[in-house]
N, C-alpha and C. Protein backbone atom coordinates (compact mmCIF):
# COMPACT_ATOMS: atom_id res chain seq x y z
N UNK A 1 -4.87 7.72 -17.64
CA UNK A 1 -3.43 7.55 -17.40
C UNK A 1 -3.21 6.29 -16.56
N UNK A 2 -2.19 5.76 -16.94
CA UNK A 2 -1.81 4.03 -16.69
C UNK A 2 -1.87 4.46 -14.83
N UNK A 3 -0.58 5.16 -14.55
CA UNK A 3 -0.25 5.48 -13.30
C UNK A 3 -1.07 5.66 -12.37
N UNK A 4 -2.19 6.90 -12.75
CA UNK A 4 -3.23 7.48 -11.81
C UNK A 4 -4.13 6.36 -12.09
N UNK A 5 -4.63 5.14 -12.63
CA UNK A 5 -5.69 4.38 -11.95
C UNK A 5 -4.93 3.51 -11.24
N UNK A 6 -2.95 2.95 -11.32
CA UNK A 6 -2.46 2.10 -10.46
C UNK A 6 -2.47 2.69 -9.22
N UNK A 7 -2.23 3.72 -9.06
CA UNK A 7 -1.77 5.00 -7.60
C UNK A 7 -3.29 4.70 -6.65
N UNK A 8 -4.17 5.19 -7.21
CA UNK A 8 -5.62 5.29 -7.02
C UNK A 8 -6.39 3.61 -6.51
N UNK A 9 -5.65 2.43 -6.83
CA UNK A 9 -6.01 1.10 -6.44
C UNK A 9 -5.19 0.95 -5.22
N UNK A 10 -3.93 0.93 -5.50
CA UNK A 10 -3.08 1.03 -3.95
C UNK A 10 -3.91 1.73 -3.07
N UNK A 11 -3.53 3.39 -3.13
CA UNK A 11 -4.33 3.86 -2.03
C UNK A 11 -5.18 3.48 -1.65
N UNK A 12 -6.52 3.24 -2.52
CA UNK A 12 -7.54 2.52 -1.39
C UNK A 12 -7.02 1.29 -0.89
N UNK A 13 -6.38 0.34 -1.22
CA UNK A 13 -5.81 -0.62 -0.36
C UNK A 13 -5.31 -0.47 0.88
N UNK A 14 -4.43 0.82 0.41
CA UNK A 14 -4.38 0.84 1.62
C UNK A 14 -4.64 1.60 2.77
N UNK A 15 -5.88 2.29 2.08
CA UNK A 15 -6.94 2.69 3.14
C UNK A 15 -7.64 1.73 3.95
N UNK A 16 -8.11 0.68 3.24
CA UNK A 16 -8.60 -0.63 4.02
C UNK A 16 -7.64 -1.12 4.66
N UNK A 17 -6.62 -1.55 4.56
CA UNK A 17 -6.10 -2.15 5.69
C UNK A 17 -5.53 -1.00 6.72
N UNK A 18 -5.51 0.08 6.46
CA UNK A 18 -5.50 0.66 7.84
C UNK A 18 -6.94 0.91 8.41
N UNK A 19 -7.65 1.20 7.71
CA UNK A 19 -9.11 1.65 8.62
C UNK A 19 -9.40 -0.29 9.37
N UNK A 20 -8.99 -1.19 8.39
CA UNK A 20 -9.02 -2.47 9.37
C UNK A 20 -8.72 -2.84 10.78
N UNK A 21 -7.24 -1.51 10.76
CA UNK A 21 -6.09 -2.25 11.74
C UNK A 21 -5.27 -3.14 11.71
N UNK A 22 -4.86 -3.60 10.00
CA UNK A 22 -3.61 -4.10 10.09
C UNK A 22 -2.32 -3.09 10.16
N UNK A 23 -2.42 -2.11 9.56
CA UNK A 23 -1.63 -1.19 9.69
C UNK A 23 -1.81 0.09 10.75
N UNK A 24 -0.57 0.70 11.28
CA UNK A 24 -0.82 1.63 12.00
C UNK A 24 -0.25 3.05 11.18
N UNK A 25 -0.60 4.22 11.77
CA UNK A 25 -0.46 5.23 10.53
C UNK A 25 1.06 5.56 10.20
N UNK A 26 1.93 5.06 10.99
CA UNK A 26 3.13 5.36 10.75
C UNK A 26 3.18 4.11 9.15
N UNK A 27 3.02 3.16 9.55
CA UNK A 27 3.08 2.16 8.56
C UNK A 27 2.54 2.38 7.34
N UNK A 28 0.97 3.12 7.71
CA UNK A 28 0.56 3.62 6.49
C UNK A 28 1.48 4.41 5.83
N UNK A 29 1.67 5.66 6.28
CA UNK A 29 2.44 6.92 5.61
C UNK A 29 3.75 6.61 4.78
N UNK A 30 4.33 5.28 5.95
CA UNK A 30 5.28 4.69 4.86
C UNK A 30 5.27 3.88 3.59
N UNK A 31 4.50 2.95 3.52
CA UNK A 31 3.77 2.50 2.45
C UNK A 31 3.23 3.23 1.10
N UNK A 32 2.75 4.07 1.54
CA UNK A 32 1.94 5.68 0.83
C UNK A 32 2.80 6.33 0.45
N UNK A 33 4.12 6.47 0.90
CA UNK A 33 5.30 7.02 0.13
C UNK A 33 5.88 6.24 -0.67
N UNK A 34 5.85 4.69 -0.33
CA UNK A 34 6.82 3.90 -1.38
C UNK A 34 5.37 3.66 -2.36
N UNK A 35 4.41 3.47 -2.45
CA UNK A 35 3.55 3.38 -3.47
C UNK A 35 3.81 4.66 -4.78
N UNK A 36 4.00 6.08 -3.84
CA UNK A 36 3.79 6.95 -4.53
C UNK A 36 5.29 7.48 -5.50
N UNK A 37 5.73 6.85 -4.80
CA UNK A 37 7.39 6.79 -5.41
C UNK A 37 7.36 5.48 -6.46
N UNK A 38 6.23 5.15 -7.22
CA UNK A 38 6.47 3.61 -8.09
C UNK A 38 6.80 2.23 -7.51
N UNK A 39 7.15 2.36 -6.35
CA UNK A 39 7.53 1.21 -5.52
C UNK A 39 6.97 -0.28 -5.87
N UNK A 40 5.65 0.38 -5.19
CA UNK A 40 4.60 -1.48 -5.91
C UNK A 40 4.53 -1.37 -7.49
N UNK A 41 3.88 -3.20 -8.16
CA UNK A 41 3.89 -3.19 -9.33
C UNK A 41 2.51 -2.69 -9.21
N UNK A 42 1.78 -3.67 -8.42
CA UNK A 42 0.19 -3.36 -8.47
C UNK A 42 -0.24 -4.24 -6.78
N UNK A 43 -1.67 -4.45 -6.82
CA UNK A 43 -1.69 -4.69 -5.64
C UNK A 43 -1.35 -5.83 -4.90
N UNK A 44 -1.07 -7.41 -5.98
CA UNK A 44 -0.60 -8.38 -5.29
C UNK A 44 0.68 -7.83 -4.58
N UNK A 45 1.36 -6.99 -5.12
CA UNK A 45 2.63 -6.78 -4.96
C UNK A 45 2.95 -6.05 -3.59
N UNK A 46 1.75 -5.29 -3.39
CA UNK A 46 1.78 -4.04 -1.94
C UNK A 46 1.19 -5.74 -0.73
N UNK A 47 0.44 -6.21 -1.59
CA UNK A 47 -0.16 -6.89 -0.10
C UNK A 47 0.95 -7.80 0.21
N UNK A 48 1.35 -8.64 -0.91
CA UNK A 48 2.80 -9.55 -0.58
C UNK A 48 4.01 -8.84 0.46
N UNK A 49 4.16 -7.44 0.11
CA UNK A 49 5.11 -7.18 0.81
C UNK A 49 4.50 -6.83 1.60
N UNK A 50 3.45 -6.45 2.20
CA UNK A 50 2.78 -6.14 3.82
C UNK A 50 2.88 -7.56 4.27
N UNK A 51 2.75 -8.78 3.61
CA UNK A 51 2.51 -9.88 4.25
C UNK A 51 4.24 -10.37 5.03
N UNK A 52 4.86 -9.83 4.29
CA UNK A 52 6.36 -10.00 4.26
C UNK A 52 7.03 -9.06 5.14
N UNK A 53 7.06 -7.95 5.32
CA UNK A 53 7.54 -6.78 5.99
C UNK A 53 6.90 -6.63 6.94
N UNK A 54 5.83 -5.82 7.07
CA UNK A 54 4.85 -5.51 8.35
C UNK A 54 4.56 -6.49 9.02
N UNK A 55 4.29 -7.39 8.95
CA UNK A 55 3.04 -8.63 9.35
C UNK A 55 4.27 -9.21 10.06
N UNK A 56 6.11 -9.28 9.86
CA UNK A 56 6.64 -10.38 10.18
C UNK A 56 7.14 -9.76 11.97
């Protein structure tokens, strides 16, 4: 299924950048909801907007 291997790439993304410490878990959980809600296209798309949103 298209969805469950896009869902499944995010999440670990963004498991790494929180186990990194760019993110904190509030940030995660939010992210993790807009992923899981279709939000991102794929992962340029989650990191662009962490680079854009979180990071600023």
């Amino acid at each position: 299924d298209e969805w469950m291997s896009k869902i499944r790439a995010l999440r670990s993304e963004l498991k790494e950048m929180r186990d990194e410490g760019e993110l904190n878990s509030k940030q995660y959980r939010e992210l993790y909801n807009k992923a899981k809600g279709g939000f991102f296209r794929n992962k340029k798309h989650l990191n662009n907007y962490v680079e854009d949103e979180v990071k600023a």
